[in-house]
C-alpha atoms as a PDB file:
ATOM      1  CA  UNK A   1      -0.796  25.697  13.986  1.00  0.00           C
ATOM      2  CA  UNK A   2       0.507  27.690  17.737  1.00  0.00           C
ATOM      3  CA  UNK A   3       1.139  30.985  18.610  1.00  0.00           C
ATOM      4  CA  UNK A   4       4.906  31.897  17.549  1.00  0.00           C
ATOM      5  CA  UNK A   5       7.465  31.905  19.572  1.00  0.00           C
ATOM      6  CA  UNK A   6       7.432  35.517  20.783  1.00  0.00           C
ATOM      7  CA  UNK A   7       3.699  34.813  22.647  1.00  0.00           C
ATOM      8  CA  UNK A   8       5.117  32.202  24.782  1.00  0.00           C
ATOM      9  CA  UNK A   9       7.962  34.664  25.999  1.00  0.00           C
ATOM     10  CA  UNK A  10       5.026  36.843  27.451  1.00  0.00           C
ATOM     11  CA  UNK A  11       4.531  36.694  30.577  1.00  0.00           C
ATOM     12  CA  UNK A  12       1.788  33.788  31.602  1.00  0.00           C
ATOM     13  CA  UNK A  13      -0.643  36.606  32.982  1.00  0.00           C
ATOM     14  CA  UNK A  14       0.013  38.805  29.811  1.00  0.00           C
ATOM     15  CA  UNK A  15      -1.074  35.311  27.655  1.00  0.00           C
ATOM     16  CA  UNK A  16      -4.281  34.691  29.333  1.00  0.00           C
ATOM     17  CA  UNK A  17      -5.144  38.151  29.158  1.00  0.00           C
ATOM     18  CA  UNK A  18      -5.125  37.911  25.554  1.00  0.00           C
ATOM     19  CA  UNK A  19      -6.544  34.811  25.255  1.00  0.00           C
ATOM     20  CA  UNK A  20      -9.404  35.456  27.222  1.00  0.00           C
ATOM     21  CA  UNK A  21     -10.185  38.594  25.028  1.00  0.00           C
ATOM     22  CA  UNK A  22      -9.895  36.141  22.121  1.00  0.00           C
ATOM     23  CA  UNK A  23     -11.960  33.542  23.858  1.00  0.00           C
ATOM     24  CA  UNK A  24     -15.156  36.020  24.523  1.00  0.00           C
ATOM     25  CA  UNK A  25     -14.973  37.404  21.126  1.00  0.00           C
ATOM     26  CA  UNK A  26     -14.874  33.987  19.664  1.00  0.00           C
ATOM     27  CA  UNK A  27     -17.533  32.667  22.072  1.00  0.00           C
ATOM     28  CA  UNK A  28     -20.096  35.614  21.015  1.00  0.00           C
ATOM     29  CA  UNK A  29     -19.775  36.093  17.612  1.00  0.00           C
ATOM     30  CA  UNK A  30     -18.613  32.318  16.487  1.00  0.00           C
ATOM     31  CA  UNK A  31     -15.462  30.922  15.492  1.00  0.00           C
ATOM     32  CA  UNK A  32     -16.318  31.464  11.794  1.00  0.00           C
ATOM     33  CA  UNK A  33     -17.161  35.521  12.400  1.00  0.00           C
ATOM     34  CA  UNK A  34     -15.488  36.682  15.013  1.00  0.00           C
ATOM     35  CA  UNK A  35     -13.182  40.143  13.932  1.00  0.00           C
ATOM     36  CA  UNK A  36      -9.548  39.166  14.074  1.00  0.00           C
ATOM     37  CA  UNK A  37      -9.430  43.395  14.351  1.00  0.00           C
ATOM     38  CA  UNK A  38     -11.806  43.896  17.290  1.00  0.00           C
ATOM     39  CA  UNK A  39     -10.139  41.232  18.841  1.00  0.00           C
ATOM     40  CA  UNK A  40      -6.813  42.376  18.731  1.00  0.00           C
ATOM     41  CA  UNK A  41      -8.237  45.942  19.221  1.00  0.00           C
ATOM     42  CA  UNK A  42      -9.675  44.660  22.274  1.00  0.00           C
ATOM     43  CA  UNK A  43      -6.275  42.976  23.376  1.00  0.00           C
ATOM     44  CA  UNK A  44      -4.724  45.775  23.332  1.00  0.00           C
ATOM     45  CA  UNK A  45      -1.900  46.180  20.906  1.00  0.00           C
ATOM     46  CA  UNK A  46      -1.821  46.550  17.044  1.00  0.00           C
ATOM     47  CA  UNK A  47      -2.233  44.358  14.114  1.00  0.00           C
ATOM     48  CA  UNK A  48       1.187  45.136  13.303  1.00  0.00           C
ATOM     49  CA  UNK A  49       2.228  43.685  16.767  1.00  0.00           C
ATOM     50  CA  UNK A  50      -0.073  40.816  16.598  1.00  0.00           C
ATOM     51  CA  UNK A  51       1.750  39.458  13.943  1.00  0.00           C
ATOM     52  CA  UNK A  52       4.516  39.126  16.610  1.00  0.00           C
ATOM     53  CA  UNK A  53       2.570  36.952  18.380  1.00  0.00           C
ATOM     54  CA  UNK A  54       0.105  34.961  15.728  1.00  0.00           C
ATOM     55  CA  UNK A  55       0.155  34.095  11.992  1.00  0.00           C
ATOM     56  CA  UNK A  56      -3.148  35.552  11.956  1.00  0.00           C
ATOM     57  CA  UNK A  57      -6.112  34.965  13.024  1.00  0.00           C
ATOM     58  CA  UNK A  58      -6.408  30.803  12.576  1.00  0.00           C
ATOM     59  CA  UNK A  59      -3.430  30.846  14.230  1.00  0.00           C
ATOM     60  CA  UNK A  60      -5.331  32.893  17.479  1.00  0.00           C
ATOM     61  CA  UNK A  61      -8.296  30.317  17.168  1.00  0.00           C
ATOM     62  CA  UNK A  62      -6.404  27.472  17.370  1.00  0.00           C
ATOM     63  CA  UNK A  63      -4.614  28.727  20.492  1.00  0.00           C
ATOM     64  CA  UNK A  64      -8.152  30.206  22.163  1.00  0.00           C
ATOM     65  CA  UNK A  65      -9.831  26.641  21.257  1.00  0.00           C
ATOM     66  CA  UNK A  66      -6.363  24.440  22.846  1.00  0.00           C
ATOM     67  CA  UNK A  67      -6.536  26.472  26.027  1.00  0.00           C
ATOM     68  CA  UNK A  68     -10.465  25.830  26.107  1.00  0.00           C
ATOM     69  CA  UNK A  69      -9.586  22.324  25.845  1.00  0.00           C
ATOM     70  CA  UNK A  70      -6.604  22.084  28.388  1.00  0.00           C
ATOM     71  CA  UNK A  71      -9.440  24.009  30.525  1.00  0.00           C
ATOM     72  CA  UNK A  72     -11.588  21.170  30.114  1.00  0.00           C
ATOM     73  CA  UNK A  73      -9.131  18.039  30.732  1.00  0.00           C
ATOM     74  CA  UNK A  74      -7.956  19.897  33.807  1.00  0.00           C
ATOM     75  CA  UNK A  75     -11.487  19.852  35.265  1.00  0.00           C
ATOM     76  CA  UNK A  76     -11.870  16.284  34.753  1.00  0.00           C
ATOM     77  CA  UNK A  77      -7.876  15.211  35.765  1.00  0.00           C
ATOM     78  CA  UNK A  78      -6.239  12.166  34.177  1.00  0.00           C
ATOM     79  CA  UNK A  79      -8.157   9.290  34.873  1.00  0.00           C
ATOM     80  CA  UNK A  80      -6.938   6.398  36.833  1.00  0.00           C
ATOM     81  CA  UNK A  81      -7.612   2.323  37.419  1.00  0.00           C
ATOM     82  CA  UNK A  82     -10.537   2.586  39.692  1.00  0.00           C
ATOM     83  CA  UNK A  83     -10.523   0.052  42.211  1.00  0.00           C
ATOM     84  CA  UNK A  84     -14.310  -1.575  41.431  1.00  0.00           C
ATOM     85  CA  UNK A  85     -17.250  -0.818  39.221  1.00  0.00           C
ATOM     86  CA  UNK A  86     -19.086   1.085  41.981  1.00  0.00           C
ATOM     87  CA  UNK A  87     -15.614   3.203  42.302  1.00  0.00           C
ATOM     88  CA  UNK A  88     -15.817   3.355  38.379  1.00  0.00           C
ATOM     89  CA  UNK A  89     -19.114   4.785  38.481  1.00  0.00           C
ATOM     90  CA  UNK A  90     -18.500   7.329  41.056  1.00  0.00           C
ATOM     91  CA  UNK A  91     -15.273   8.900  39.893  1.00  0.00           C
ATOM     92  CA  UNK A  92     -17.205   9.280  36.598  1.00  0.00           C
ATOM     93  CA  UNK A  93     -20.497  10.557  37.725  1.00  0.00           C
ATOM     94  CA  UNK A  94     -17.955  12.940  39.750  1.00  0.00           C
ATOM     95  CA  UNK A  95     -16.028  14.662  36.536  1.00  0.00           C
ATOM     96  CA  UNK A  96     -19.368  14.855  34.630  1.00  0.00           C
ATOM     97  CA  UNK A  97     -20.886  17.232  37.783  1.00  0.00           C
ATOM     98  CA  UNK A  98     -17.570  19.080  37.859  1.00  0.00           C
ATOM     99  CA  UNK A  99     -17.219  19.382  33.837  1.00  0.00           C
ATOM    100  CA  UNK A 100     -20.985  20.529  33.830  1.00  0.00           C
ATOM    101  CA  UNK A 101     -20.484  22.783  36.766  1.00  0.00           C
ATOM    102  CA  UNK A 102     -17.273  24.331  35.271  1.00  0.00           C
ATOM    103  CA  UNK A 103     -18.819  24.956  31.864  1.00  0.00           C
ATOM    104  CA  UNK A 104     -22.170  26.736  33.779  1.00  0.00           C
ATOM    105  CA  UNK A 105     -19.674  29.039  35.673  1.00  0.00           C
ATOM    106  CA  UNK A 106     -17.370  30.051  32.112  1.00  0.00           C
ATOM    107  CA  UNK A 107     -20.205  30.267  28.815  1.00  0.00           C
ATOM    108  CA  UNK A 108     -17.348  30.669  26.410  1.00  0.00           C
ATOM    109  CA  UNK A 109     -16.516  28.085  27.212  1.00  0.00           C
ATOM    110  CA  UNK A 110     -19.216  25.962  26.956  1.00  0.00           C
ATOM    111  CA  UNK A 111     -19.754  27.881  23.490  1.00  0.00           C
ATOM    112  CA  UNK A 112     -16.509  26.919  21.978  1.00  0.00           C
ATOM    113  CA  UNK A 113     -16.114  23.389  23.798  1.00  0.00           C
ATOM    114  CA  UNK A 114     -17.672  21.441  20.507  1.00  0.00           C
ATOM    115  CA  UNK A 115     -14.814  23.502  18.265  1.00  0.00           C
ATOM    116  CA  UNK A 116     -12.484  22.531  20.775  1.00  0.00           C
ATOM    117  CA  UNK A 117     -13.209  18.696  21.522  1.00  0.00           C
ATOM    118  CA  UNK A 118     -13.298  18.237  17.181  1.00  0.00           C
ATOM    119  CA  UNK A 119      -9.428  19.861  17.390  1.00  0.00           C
ATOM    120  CA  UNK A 120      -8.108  18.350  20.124  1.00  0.00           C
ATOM    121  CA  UNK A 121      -4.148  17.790  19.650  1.00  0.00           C
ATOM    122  CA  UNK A 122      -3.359  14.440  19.137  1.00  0.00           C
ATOM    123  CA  UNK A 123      -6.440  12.816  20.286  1.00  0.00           C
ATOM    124  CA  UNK A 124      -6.056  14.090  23.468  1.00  0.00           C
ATOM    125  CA  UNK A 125      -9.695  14.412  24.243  1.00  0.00           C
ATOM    126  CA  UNK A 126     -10.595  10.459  23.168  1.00  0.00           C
ATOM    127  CA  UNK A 127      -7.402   9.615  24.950  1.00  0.00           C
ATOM    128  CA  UNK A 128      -9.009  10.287  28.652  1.00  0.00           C
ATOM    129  CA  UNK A 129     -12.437   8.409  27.790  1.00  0.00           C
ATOM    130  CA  UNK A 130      -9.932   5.884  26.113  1.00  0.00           C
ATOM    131  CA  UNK A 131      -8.259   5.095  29.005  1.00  0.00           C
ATOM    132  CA  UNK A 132     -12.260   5.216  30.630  1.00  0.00           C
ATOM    133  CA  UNK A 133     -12.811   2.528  28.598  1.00  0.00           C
ATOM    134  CA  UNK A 134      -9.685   0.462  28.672  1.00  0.00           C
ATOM    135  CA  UNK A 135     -10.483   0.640  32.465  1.00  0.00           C
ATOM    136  CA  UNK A 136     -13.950  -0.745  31.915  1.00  0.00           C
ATOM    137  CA  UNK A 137     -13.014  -3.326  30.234  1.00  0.00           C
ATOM    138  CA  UNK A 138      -9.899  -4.153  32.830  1.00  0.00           C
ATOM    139  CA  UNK A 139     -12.909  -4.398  35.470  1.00  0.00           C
ATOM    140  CA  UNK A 140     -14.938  -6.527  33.244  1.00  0.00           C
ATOM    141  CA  UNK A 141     -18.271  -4.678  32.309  1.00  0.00           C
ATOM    142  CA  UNK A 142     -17.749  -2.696  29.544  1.00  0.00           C
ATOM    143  CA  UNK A 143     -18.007  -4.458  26.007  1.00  0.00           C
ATOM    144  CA  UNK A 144     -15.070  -6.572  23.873  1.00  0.00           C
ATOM    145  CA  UNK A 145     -16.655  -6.667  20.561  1.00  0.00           C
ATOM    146  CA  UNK A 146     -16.309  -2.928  19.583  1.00  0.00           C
ATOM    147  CA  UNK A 147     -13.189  -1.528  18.584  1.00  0.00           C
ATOM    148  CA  UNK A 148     -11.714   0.641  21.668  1.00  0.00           C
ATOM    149  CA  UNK A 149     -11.743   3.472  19.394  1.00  0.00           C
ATOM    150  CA  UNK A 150     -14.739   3.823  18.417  1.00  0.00           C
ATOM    151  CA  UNK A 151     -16.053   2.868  22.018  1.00  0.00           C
ATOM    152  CA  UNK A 152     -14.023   5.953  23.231  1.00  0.00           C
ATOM    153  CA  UNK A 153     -15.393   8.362  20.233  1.00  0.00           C
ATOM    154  CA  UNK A 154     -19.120   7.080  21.165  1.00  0.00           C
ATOM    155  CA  UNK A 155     -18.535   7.913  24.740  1.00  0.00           C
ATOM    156  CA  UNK A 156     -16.985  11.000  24.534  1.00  0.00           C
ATOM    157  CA  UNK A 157     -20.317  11.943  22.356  1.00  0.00           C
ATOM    158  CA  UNK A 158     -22.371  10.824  24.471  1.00  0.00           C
ATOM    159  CA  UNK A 159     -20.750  12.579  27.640  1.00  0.00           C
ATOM    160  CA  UNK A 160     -20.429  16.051  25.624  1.00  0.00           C
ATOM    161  CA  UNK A 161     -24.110  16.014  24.589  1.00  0.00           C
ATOM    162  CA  UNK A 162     -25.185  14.925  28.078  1.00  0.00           C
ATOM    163  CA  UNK A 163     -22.935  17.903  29.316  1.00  0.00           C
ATOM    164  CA  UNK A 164     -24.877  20.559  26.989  1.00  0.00           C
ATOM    165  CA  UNK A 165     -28.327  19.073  27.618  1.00  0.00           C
ATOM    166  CA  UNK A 166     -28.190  19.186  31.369  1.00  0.00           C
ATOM    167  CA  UNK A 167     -26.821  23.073  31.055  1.00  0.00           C
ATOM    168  CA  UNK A 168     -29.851  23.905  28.756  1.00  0.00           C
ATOM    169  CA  UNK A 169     -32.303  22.307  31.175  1.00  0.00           C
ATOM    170  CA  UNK A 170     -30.030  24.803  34.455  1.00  0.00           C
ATOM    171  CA  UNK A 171     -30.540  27.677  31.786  1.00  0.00           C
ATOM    172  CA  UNK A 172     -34.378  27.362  31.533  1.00  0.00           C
ATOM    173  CA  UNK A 173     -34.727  28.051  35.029  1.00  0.00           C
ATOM    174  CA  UNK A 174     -32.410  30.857  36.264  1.00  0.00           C
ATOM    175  CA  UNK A 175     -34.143  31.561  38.993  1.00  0.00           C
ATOM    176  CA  UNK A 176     -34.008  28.006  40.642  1.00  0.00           C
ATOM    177  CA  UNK A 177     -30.407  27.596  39.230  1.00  0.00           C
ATOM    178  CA  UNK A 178     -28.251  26.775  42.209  1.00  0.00           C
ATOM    179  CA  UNK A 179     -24.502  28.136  42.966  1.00  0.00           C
ATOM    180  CA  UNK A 180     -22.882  24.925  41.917  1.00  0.00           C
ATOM    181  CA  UNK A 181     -25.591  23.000  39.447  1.00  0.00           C
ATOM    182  CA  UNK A 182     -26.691  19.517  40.312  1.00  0.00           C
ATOM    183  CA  UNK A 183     -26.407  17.910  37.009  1.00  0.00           C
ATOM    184  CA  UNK A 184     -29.971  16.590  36.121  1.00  0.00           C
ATOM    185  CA  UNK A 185     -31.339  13.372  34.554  1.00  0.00           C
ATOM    186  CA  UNK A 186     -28.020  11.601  35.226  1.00  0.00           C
ATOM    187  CA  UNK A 187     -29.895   8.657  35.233  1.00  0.00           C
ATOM    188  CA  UNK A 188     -30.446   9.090  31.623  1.00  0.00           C
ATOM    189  CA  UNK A 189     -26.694   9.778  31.131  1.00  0.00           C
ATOM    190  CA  UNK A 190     -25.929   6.351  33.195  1.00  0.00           C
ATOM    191  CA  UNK A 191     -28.334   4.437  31.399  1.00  0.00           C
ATOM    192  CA  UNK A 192     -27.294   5.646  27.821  1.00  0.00           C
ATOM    193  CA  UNK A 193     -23.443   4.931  28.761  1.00  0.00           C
ATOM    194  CA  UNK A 194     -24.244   0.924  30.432  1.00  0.00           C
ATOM    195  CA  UNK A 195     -26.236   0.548  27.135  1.00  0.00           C
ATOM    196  CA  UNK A 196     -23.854   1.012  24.775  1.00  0.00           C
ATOM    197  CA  UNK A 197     -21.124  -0.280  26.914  1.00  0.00           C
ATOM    198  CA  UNK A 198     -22.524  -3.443  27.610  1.00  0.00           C
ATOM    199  CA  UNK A 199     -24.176  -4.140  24.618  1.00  0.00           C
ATOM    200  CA  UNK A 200     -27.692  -3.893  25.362  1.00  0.00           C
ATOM    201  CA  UNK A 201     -28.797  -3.508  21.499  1.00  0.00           C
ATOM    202  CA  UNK A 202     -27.455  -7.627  21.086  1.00  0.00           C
ATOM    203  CA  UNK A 203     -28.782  -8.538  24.649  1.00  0.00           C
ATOM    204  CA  UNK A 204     -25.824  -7.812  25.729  1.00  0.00           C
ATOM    205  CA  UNK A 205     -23.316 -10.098  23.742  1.00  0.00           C
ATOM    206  CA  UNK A 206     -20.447  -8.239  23.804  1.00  0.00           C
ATOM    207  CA  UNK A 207     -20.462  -7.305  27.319  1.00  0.00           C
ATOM    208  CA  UNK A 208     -16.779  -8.381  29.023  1.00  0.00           C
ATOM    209  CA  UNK A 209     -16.841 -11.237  31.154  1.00  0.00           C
END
């Protein structure tokens, strides 16, 4: 399900423009309620012309919650071999402050990232913390006895709920929020992730050697 051919013959500002309408609507009202009619209302053009552009409006969510999610992976980058653990650690602690920073500076965002992480195209979301993994496990601390897949799928849970927890705890203090958000307790975060990588729950016995 994508826009039809016409929307991709806009021009690119003319696309975002539109999709960001969608995106707030969505964002506000949910992507169960939101009015296909305000939202096209708010767009600017008619339902008539809208149908130009989108099947209706599934069609429009699905294209609102891909963008959120190419939004997201181009935050965090592709990830690459790291040359050590401590490298490994700090290239990931990095793209978890600038994911959490980036979804404190756009709400809709952050609203519609869960809808857009559970459609992601082709796996493309588990794909980056599959590759985290696969690196892991090329460095020789993350655990062998879990299938890769469901290693990445656990991870990628874990990093999404550590990503909305630490924004609740910046939202429940405005007025000591900084400009660009420290991410707290990412202790907890690193503790959580070396325990299920390295297999704490067995005393470790499927941690890589």
């Amino acid at each position: 399900m994508t826009p039809l051919p016409r929307f991709h013959r806009l021009p690119a500002e003319r696309q975002e423009a539109i999709l960001a309408v969608a995106r707030a609507h969505f964002a506000e009202h949910g992507p169960a309620s939101a009015s296909y009619n305000k939202i096209i209302e708010a767009a600017g053009f008619s339902k008539t012309a809208a149908y130009q552009y989108f099947d209706g409006r599934e069609d429009l969510l699905a294209a609102v919650l891909d963008d959120v999610l190419d939004r997201l992976l181009g935050v965090l980058g592709p990830w690459t071999p790291a040359r050590d653990e401590v490298d490994f650690w700090a290239r990931l602690e990095a793209g978890s402050h600038a994911l959490a920073a980036h979804l404190h500076a756009h709400p809709d965002d952050l609203a519609l990232a869960d809808a857009a992480v559970g459609r992601a195209r082709d796996g493309v979301w588990l794909g980056w913390f599959g590759a985290v993994v696969q690196d892991g496990r090329r460095l020789g601390f993350i655990r062998t006895d879990v299938d890769p897949d469901l290693l990445a799928g656990a991870t990628a849970a874990v990093m999404r709920a550590a990503d909305a927890w630490a924004l609740s705890v910046l939202r429940a203090a405005p007025a000591e929020r900084p400009t660009a958000p420290v991410v707290p307790g990412g202790e907890q975060v690193w503790s959580l992730l070396r325990g299920l990588w390295s297999g704490a729950a067995d005393g470790g016995a499927g941690r890589a050697h």
